[in-house]
C-alpha atoms as a PDB file:
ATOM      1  CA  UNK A   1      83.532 121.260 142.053  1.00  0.00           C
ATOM      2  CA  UNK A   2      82.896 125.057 142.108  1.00  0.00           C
ATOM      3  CA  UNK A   3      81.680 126.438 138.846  1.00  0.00           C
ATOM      4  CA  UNK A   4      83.546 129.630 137.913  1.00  0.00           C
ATOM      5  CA  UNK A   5      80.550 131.311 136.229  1.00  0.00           C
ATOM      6  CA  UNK A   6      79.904 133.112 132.972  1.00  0.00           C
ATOM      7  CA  UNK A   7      82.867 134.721 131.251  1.00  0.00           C
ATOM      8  CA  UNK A   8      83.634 137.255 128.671  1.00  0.00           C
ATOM      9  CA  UNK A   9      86.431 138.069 126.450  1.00  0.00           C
ATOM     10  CA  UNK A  10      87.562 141.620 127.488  1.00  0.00           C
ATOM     11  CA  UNK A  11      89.521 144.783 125.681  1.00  0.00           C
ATOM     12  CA  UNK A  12      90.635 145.266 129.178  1.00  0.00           C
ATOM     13  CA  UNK A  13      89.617 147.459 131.839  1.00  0.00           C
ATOM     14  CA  UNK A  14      90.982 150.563 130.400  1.00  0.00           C
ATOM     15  CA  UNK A  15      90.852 154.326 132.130  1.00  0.00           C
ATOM     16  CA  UNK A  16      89.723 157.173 129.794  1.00  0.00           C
ATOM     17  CA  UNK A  17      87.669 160.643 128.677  1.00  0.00           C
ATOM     18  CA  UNK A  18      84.000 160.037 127.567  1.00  0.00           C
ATOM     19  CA  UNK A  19      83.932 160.478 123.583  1.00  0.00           C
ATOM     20  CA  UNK A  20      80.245 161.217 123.049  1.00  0.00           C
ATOM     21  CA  UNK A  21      76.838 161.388 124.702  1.00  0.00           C
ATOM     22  CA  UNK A  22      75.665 163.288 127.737  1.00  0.00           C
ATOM     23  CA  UNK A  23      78.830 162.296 130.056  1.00  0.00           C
ATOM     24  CA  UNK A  24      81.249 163.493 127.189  1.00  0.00           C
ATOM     25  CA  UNK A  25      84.238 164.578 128.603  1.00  0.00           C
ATOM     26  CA  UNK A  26      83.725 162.986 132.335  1.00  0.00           C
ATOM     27  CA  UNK A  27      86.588 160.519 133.537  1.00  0.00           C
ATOM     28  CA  UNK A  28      85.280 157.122 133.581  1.00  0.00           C
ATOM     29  CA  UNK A  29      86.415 153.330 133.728  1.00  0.00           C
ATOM     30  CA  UNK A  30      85.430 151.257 130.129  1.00  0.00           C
ATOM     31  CA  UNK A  31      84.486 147.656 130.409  1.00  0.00           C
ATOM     32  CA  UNK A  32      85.054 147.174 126.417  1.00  0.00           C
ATOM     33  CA  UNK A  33      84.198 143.978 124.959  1.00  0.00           C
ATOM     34  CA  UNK A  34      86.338 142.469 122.945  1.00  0.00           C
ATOM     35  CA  UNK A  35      86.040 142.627 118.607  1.00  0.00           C
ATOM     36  CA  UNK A  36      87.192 140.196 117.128  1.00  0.00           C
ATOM     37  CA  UNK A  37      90.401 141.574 115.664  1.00  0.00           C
ATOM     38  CA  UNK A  38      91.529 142.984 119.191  1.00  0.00           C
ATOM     39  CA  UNK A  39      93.596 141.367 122.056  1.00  0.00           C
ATOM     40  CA  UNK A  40      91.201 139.848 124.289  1.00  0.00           C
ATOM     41  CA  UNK A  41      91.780 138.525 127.946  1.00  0.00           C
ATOM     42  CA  UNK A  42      89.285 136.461 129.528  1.00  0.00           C
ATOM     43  CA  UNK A  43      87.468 137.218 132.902  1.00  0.00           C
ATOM     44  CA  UNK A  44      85.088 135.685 135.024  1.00  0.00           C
ATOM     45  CA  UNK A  45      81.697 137.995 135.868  1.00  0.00           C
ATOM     46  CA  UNK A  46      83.045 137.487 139.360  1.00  0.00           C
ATOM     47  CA  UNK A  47      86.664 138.539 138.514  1.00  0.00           C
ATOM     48  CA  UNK A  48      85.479 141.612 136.592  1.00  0.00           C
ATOM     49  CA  UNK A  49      83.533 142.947 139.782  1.00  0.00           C
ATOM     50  CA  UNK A  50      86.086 142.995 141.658  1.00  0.00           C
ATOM     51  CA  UNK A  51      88.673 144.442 139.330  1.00  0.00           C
ATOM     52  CA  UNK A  52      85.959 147.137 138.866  1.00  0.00           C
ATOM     53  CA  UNK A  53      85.932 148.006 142.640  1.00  0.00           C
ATOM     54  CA  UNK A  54      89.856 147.783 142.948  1.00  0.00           C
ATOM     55  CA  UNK A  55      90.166 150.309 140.265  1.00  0.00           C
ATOM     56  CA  UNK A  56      87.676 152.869 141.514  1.00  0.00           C
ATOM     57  CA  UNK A  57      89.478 152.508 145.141  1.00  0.00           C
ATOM     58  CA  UNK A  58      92.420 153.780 143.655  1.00  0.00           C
ATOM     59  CA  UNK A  59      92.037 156.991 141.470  1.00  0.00           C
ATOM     60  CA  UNK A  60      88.342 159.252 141.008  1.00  0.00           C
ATOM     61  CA  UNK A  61      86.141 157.978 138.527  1.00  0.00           C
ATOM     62  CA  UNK A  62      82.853 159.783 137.186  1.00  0.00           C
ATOM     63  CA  UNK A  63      81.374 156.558 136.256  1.00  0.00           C
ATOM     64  CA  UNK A  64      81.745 153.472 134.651  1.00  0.00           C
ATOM     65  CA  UNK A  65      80.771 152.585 130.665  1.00  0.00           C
ATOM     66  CA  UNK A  66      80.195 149.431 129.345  1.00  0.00           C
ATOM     67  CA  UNK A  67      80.825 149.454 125.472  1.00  0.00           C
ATOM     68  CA  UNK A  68      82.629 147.931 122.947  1.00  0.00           C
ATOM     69  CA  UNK A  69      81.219 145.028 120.556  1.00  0.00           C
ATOM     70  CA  UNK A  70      77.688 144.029 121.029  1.00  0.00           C
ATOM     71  CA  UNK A  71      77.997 144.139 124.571  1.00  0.00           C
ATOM     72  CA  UNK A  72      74.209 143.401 125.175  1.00  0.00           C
ATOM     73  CA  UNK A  73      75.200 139.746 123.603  1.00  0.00           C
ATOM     74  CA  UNK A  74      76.792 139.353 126.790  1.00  0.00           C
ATOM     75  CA  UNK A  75      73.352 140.486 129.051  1.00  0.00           C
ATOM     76  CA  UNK A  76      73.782 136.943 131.252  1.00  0.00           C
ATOM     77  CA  UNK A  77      77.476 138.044 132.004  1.00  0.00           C
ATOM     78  CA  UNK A  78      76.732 141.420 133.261  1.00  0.00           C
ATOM     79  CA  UNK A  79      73.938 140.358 134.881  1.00  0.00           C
ATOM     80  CA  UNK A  80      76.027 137.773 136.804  1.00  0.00           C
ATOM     81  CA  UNK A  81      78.817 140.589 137.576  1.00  0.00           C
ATOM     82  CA  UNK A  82      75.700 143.322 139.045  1.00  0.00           C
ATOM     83  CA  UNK A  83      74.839 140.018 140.836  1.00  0.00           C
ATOM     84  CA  UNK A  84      78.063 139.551 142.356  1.00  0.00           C
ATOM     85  CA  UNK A  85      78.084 143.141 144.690  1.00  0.00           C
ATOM     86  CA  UNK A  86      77.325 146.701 144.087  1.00  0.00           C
ATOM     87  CA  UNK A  87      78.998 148.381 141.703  1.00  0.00           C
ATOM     88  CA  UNK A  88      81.163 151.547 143.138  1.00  0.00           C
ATOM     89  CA  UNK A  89      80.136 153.929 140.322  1.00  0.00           C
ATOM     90  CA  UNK A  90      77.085 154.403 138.574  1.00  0.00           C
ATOM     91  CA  UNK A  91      76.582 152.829 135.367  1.00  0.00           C
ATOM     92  CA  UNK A  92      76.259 153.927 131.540  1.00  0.00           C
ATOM     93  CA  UNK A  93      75.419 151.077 129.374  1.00  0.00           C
ATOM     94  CA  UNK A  94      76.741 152.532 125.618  1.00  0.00           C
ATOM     95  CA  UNK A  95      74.687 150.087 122.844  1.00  0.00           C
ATOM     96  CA  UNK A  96      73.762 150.241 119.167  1.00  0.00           C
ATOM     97  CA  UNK A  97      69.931 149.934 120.551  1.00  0.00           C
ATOM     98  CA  UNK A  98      70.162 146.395 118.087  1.00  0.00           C
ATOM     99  CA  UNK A  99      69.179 144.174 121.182  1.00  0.00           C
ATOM    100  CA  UNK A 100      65.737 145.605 123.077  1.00  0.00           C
ATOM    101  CA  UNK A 101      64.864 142.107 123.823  1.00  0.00           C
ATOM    102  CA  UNK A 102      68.246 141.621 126.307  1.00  0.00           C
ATOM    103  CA  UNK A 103      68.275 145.212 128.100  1.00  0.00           C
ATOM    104  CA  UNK A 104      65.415 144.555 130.416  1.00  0.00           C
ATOM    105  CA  UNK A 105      67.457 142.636 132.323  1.00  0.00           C
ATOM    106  CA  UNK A 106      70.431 145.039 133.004  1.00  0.00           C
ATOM    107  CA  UNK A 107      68.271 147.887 132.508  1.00  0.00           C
ATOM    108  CA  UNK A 108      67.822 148.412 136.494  1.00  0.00           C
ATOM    109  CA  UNK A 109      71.838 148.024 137.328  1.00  0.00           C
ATOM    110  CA  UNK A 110      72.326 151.570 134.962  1.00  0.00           C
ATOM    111  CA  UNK A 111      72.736 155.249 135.270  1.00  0.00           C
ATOM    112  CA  UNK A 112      72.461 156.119 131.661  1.00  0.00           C
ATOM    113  CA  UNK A 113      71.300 153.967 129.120  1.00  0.00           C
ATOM    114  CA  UNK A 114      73.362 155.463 125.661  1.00  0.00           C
ATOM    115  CA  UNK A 115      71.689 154.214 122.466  1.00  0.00           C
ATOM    116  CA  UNK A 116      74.444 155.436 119.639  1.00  0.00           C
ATOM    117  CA  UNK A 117      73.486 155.120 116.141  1.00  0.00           C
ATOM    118  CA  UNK A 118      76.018 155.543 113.609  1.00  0.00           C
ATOM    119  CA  UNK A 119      76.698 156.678 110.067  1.00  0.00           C
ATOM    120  CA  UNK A 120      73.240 157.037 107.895  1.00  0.00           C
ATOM    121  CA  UNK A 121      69.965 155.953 110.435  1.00  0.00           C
ATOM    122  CA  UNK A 122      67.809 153.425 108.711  1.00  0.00           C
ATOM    123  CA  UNK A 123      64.092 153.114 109.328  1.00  0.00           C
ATOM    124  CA  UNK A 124      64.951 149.091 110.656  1.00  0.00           C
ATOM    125  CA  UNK A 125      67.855 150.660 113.330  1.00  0.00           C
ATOM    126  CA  UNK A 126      65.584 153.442 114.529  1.00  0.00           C
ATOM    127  CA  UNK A 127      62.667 151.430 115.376  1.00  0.00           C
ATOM    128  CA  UNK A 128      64.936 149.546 117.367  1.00  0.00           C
ATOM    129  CA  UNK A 129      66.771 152.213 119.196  1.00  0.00           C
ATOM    130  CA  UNK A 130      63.632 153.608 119.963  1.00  0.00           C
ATOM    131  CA  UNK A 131      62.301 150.394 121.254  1.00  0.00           C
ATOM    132  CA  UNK A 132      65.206 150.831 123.342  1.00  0.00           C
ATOM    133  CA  UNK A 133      64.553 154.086 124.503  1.00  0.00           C
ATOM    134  CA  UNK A 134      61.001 153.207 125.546  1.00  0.00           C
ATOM    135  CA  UNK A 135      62.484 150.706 127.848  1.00  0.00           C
ATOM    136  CA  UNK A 136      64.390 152.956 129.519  1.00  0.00           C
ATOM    137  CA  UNK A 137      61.871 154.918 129.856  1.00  0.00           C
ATOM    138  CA  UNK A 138      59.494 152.953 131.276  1.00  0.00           C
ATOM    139  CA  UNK A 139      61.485 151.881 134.149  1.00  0.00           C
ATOM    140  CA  UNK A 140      62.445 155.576 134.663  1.00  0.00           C
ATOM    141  CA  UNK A 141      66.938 154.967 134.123  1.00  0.00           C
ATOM    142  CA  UNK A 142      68.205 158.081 132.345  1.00  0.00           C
ATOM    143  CA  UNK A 143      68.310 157.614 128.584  1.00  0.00           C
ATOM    144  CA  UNK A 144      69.900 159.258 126.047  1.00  0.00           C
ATOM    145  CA  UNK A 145      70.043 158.838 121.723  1.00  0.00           C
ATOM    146  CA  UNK A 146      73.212 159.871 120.098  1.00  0.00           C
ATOM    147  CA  UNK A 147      73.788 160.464 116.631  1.00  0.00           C
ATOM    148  CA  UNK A 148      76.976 160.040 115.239  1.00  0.00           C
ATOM    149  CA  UNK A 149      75.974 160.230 111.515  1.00  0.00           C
ATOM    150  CA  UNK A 150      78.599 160.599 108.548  1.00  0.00           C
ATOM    151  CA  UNK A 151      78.733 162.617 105.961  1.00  0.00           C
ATOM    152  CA  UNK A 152      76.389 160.989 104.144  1.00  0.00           C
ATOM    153  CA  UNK A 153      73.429 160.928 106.317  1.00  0.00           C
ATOM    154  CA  UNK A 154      70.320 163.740 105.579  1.00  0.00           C
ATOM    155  CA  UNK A 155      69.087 166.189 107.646  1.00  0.00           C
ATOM    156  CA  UNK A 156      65.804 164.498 107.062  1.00  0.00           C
ATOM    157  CA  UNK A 157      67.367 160.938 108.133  1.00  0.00           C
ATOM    158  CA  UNK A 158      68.166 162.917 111.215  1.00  0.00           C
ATOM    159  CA  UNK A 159      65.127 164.474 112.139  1.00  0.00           C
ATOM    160  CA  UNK A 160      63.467 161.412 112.022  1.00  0.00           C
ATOM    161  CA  UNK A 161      66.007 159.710 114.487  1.00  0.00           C
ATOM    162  CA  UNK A 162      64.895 162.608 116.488  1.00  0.00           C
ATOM    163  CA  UNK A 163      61.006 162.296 115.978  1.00  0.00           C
ATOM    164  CA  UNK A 164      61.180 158.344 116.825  1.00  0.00           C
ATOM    165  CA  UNK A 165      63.098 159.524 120.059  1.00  0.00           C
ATOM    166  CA  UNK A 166      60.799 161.666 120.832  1.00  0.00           C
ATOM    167  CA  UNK A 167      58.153 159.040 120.383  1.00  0.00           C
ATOM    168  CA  UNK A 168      59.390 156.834 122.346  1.00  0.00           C
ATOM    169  CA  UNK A 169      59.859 158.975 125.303  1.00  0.00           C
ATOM    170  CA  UNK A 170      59.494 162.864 125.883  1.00  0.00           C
ATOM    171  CA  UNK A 171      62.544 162.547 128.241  1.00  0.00           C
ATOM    172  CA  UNK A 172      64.852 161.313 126.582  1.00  0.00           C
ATOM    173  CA  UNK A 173      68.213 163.379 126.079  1.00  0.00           C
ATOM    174  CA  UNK A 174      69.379 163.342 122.224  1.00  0.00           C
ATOM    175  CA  UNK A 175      72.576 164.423 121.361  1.00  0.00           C
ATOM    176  CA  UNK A 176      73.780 164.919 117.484  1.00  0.00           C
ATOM    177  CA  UNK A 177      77.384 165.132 117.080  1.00  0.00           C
ATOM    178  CA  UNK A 178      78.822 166.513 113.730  1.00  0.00           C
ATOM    179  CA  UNK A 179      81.371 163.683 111.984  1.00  0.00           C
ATOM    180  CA  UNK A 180      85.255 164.402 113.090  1.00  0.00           C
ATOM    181  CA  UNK A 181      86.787 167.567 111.475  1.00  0.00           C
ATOM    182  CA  UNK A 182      84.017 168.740 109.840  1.00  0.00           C
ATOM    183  CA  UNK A 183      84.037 172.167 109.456  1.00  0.00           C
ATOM    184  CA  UNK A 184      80.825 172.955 111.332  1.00  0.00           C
ATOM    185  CA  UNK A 185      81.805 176.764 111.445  1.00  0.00           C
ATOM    186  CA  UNK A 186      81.687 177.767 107.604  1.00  0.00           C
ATOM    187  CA  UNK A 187      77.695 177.340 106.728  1.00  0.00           C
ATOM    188  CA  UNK A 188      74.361 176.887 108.916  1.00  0.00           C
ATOM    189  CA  UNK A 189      73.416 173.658 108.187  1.00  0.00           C
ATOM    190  CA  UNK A 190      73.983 172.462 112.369  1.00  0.00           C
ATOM    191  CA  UNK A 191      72.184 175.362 113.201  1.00  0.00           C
ATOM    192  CA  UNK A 192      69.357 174.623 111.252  1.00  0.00           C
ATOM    193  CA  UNK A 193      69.105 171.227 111.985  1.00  0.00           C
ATOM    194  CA  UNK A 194      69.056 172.159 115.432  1.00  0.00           C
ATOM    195  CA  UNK A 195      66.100 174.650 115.284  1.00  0.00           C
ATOM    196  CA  UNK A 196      64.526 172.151 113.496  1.00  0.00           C
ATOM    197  CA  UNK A 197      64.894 169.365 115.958  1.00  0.00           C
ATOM    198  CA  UNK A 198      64.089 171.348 119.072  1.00  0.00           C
ATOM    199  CA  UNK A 199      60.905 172.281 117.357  1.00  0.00           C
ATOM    200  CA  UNK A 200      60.408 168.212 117.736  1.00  0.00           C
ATOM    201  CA  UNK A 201      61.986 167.462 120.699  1.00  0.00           C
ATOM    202  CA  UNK A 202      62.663 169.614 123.483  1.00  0.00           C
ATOM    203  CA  UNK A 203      66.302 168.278 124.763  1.00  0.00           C
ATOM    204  CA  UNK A 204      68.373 168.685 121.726  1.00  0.00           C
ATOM    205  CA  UNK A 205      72.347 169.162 121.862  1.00  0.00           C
ATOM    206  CA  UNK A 206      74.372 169.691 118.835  1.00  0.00           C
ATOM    207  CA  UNK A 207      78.125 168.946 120.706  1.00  0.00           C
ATOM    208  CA  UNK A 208      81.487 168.070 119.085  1.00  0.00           C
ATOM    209  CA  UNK A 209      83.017 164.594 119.908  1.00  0.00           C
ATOM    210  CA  UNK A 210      86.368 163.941 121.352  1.00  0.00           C
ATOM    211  CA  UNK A 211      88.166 162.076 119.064  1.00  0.00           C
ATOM    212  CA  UNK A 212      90.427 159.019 119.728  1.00  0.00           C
ATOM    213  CA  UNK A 213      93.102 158.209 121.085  1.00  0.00           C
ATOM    214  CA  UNK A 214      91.598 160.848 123.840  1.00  0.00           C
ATOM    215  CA  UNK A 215      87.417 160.243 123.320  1.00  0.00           C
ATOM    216  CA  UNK A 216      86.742 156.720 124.307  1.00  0.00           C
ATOM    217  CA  UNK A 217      83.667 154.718 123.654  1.00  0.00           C
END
């Protein structure tokens, strides 16, 4: 009997805008795995490939993300669907950096590798988002660290995010984005931060998400 191969419970295979990061705004296809809460269908790494190459023959895509819940707990999986044939569009792999010790081995299949760290940066979540970023690194993908912090996270918290980036690699792109409908606009606190951080790092962007429904991560 043939054995079907690793599957994954899928959000779908949804068309959208880039939310945040580097590629915001670009068109791209989402492979979004599934929370727990959302409507889930099942499909096999071999089934996903090739609904991956039947949607990019049909409409121009930037690029394809792969995001949604822990998607690095699926690293077998997505290894078995880069084994099955090429992808058609390169690849940005969007992760929480929680899981260095599983992107080695997609780490060669990507484009980007997006390490997004949410809400208030803890010392435990940057070390591993910059082990993360090393790893990139080191086997020369593009790499990127976005803040999304809320409106409770420091300027300090942040520079430090940015000074364990720029430990971990001199290239990698770092991209702060203020929370949704802040007023950014009515003092210099962005600003600020910004001169600060590019006195750190050298690639520092201070750029406003797209929100949802639009924004997709």
């Amino acid at each position: 009997m043939q054995v079907a191969g690793p599957t994954a419970a899928l959000a779908g295979v949804p068309a959208g805008i880039q939310g945040a990061g580097p590629w915001l705004g670009r068109r791209q296809l989402f492979v979004k795995f599934a929370a727990e809460a959302e409507t889930a269908t099942m499909f096999t790494a071999a089934a996903l490939a090739q609904e991956i190459r039947r949607l990019a023959a049909r409409a121009p895509y930037h690029s394809l993300s792969i995001s949604g819940r822990d998607p690095l707990a699926n690293a077998e999986y997505l290894c078995a669907m880069f084994a099955t044939e090429q992808c058609p569009l390169p690849v940005m792999l969007d992760i929480d950096g929680e899981r260095p010790e599983e992107l080695r081995s997609v780490l060669r299949n990507l484009s980007l590798l997006q390490v997004t760290v949410t809400g208030m940066p803890t010392d435990a979540s940057l070390e591993r988002a910059a082990a993360s970023i090393a790893l990139g690194s080191s086997l020369s993908v593009e790499h990127a660290l976005v803040l999304c912090p809320n409106e409770q996270a420091t300027d300090a918290q942040l520079l430090r995010a940015v000074e364990q980036a720029h430990g971990a690699s001199e290239r990698v792109q770092v991209v702060i984005h203020p929370p949704v409908g802040e007023p950014i606009d009515r003092d210099r606190r962005w600003v600020s931060l910004i001169e600060r951080a590019a006195s750190v790092h050298a690639d520092v962007r201070l750029m406003l998400r797209i929100p949802s429904p639009i924004g997709m991560r």
